[in-house]
C-alpha atoms as a PDB file:
ATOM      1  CA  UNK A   1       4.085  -0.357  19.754  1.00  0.00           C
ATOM      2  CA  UNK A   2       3.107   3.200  21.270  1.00  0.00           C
ATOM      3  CA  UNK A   3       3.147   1.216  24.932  1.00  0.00           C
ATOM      4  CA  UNK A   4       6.728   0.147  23.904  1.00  0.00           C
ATOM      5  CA  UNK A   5       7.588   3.584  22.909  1.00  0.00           C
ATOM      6  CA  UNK A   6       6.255   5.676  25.656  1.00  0.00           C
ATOM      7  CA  UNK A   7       8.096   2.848  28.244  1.00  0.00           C
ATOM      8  CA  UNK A   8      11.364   1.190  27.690  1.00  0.00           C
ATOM      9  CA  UNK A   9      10.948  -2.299  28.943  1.00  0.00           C
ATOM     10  CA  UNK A  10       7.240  -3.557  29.255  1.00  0.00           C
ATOM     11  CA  UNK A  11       6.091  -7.121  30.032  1.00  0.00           C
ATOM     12  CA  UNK A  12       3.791  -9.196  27.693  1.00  0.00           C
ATOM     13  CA  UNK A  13       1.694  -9.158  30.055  1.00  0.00           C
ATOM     14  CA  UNK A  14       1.275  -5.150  30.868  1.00  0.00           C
ATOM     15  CA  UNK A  15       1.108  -4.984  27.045  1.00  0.00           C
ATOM     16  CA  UNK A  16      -1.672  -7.116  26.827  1.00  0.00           C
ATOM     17  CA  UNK A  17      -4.096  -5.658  30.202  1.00  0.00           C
ATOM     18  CA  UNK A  18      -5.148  -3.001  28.095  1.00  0.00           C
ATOM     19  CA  UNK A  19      -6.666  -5.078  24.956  1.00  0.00           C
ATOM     20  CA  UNK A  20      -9.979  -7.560  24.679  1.00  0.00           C
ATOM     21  CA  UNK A  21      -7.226 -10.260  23.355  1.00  0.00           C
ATOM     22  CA  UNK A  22      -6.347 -13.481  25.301  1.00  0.00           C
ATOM     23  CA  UNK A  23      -2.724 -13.493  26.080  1.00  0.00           C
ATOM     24  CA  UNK A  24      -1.798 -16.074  22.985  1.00  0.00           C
ATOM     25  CA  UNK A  25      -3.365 -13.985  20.757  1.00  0.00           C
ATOM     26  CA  UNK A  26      -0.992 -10.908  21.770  1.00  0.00           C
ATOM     27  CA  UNK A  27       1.919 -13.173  21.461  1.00  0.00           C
ATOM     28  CA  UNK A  28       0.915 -13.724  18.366  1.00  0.00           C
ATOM     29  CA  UNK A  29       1.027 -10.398  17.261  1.00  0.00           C
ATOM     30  CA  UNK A  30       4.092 -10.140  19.205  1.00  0.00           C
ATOM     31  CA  UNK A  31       5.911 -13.002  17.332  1.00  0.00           C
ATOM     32  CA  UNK A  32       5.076 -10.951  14.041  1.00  0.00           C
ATOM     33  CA  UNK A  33       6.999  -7.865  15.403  1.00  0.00           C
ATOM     34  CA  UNK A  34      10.033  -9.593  16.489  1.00  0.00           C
ATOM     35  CA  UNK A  35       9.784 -11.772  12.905  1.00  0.00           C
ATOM     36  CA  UNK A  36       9.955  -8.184  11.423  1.00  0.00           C
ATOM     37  CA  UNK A  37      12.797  -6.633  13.712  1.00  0.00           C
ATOM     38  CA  UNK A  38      10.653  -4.112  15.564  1.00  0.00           C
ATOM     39  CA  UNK A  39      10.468  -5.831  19.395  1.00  0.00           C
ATOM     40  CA  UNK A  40      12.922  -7.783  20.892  1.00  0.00           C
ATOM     41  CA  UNK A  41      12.211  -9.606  24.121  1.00  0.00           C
ATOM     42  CA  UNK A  42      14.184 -11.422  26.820  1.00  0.00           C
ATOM     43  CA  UNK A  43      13.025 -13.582  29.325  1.00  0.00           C
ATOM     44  CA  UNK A  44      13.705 -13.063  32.762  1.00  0.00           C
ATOM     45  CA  UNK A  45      12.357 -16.122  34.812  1.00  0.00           C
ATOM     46  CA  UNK A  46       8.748 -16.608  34.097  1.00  0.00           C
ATOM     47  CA  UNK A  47       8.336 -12.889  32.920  1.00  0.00           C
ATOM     48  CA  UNK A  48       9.087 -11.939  28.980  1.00  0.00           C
ATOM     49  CA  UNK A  49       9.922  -8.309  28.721  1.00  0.00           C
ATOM     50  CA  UNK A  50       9.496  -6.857  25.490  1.00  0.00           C
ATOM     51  CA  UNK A  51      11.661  -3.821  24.308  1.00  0.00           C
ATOM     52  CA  UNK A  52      11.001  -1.767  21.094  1.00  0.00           C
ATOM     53  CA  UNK A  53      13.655  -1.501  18.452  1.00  0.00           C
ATOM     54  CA  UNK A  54      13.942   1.474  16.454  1.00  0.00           C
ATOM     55  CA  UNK A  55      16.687   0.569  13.848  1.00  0.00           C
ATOM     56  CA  UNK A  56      14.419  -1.391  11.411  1.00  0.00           C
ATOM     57  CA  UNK A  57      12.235   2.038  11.680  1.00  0.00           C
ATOM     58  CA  UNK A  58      14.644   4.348  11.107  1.00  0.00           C
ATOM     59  CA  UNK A  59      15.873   2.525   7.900  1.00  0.00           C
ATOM     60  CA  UNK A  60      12.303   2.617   6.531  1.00  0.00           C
ATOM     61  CA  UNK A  61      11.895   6.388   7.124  1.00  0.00           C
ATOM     62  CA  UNK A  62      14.750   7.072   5.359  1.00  0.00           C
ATOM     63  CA  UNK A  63      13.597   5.051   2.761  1.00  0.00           C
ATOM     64  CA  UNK A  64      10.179   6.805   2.974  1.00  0.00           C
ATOM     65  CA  UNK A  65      11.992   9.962   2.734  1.00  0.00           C
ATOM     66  CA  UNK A  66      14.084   9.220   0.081  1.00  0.00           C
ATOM     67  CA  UNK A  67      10.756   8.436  -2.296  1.00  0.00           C
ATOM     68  CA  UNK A  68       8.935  11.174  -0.564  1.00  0.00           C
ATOM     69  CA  UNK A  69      11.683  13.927  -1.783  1.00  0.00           C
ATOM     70  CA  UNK A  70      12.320  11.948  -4.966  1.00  0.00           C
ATOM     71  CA  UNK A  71       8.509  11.744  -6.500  1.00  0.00           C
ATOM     72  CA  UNK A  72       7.641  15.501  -4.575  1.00  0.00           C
ATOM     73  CA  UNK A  73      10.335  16.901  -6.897  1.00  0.00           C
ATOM     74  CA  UNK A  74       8.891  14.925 -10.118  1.00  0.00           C
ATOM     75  CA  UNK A  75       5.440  16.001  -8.728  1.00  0.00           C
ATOM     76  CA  UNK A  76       6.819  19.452  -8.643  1.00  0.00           C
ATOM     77  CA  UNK A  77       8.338  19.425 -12.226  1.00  0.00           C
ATOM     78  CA  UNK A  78       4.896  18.367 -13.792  1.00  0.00           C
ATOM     79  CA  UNK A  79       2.697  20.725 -11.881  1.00  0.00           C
ATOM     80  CA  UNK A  80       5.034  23.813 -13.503  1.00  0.00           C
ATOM     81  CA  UNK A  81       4.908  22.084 -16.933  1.00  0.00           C
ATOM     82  CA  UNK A  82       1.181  21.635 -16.655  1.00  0.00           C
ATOM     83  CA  UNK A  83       1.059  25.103 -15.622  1.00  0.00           C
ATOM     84  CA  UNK A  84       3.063  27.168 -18.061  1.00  0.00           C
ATOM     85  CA  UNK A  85       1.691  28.727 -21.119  1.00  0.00           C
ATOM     86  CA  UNK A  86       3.633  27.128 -23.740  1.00  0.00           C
ATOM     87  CA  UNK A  87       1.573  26.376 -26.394  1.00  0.00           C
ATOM     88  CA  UNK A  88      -1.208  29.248 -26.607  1.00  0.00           C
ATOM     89  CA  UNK A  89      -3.865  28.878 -29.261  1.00  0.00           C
ATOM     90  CA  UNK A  90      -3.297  30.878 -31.896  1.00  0.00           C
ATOM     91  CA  UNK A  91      -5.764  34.170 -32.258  1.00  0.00           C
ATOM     92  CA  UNK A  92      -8.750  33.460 -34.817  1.00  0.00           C
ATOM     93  CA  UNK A  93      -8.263  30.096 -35.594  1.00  0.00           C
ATOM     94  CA  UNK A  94     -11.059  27.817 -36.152  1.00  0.00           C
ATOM     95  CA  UNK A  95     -11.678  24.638 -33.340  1.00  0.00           C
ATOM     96  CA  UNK A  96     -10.223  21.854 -34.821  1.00  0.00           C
ATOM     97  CA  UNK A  97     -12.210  18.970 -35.933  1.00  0.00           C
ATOM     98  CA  UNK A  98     -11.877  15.516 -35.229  1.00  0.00           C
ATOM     99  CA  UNK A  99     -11.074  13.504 -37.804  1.00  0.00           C
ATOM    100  CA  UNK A 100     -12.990  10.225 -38.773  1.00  0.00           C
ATOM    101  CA  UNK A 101     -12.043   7.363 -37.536  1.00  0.00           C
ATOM    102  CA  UNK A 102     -10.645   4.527 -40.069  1.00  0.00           C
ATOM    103  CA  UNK A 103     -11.882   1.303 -37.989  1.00  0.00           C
ATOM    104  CA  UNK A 104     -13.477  -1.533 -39.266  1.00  0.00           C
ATOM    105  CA  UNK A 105     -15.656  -3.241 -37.260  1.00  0.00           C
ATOM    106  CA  UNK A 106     -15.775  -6.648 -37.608  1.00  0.00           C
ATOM    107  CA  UNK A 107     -18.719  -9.296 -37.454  1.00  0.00           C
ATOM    108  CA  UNK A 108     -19.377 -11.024 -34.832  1.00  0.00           C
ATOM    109  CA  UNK A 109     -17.935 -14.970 -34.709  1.00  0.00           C
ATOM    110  CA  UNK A 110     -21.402 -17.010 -34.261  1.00  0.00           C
ATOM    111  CA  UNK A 111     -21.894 -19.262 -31.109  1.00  0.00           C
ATOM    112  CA  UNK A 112     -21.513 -22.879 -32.064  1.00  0.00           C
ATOM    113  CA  UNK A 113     -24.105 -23.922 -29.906  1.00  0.00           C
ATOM    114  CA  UNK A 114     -27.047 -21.923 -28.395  1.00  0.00           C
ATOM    115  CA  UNK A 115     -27.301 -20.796 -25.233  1.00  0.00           C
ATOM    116  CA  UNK A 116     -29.042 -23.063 -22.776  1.00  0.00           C
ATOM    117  CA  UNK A 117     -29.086 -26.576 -21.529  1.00  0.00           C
ATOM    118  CA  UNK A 118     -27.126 -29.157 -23.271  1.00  0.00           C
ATOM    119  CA  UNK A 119     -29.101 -31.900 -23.610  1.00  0.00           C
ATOM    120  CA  UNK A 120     -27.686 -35.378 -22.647  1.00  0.00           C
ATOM    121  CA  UNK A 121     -26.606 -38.235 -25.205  1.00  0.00           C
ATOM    122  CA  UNK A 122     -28.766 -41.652 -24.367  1.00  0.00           C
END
């Protein structure tokens, strides 16, 4: 993708000089960009020329964005509620203590069979 960014129109095979990939495998890769709207190609005779498309990017930056602004103002929010002083503890009071707990605990169901090989029925 940053070959088809830096030049407009690039062939598969320019794309692929560059990589330790045999040329199917690049197409490959190249058939999962297209499936997702981010290269288009065109053939021109025997060459395929691949283009970058910057539409389906653009929609998921602004999507990015949105969330980014969104959950950076939530984010915000809590750090000033986290930092303000609004409940301080009150002067001379004693710790509190923590109050027993009023769970049962209950037995443990027994194994019907012990652990180990079952042995087999003649």
């Amino acid at each position: 993708m940053a070959q088809l960014e830096a030049r407009e129109n690039v062939s598969v095979s320019e794309l692929a000089r560059p990589f330790p990939m045999s040329l199917p495998a690049i197409m490959k890769h190249l058939d999962v960009l297209s499936d997702a709207g981010l290269v288009t190609r065109r053939k021109t005779g025997r060459t395929v020329i691949c283009q970058l498309a910057t539409a389906p990017m653009e929609q998921a930056m602004h999507w990015l964005n949105h969330y980014q602004r969104f959950w950076s103002e939530r984010l915000d929010r809590l750090a000033a509620f986290v930092e303000e002083d609004s409940c301080p503890p009150k002067p001379n009071s004693p710790p509190s203590q923590a109050l027993p707990s009023n769970v049962v605990s209950m037995p443990r169901r027994k194994r019907s069979t012990t652990p180990g090989r079952t042995p087999k029925k003649s």
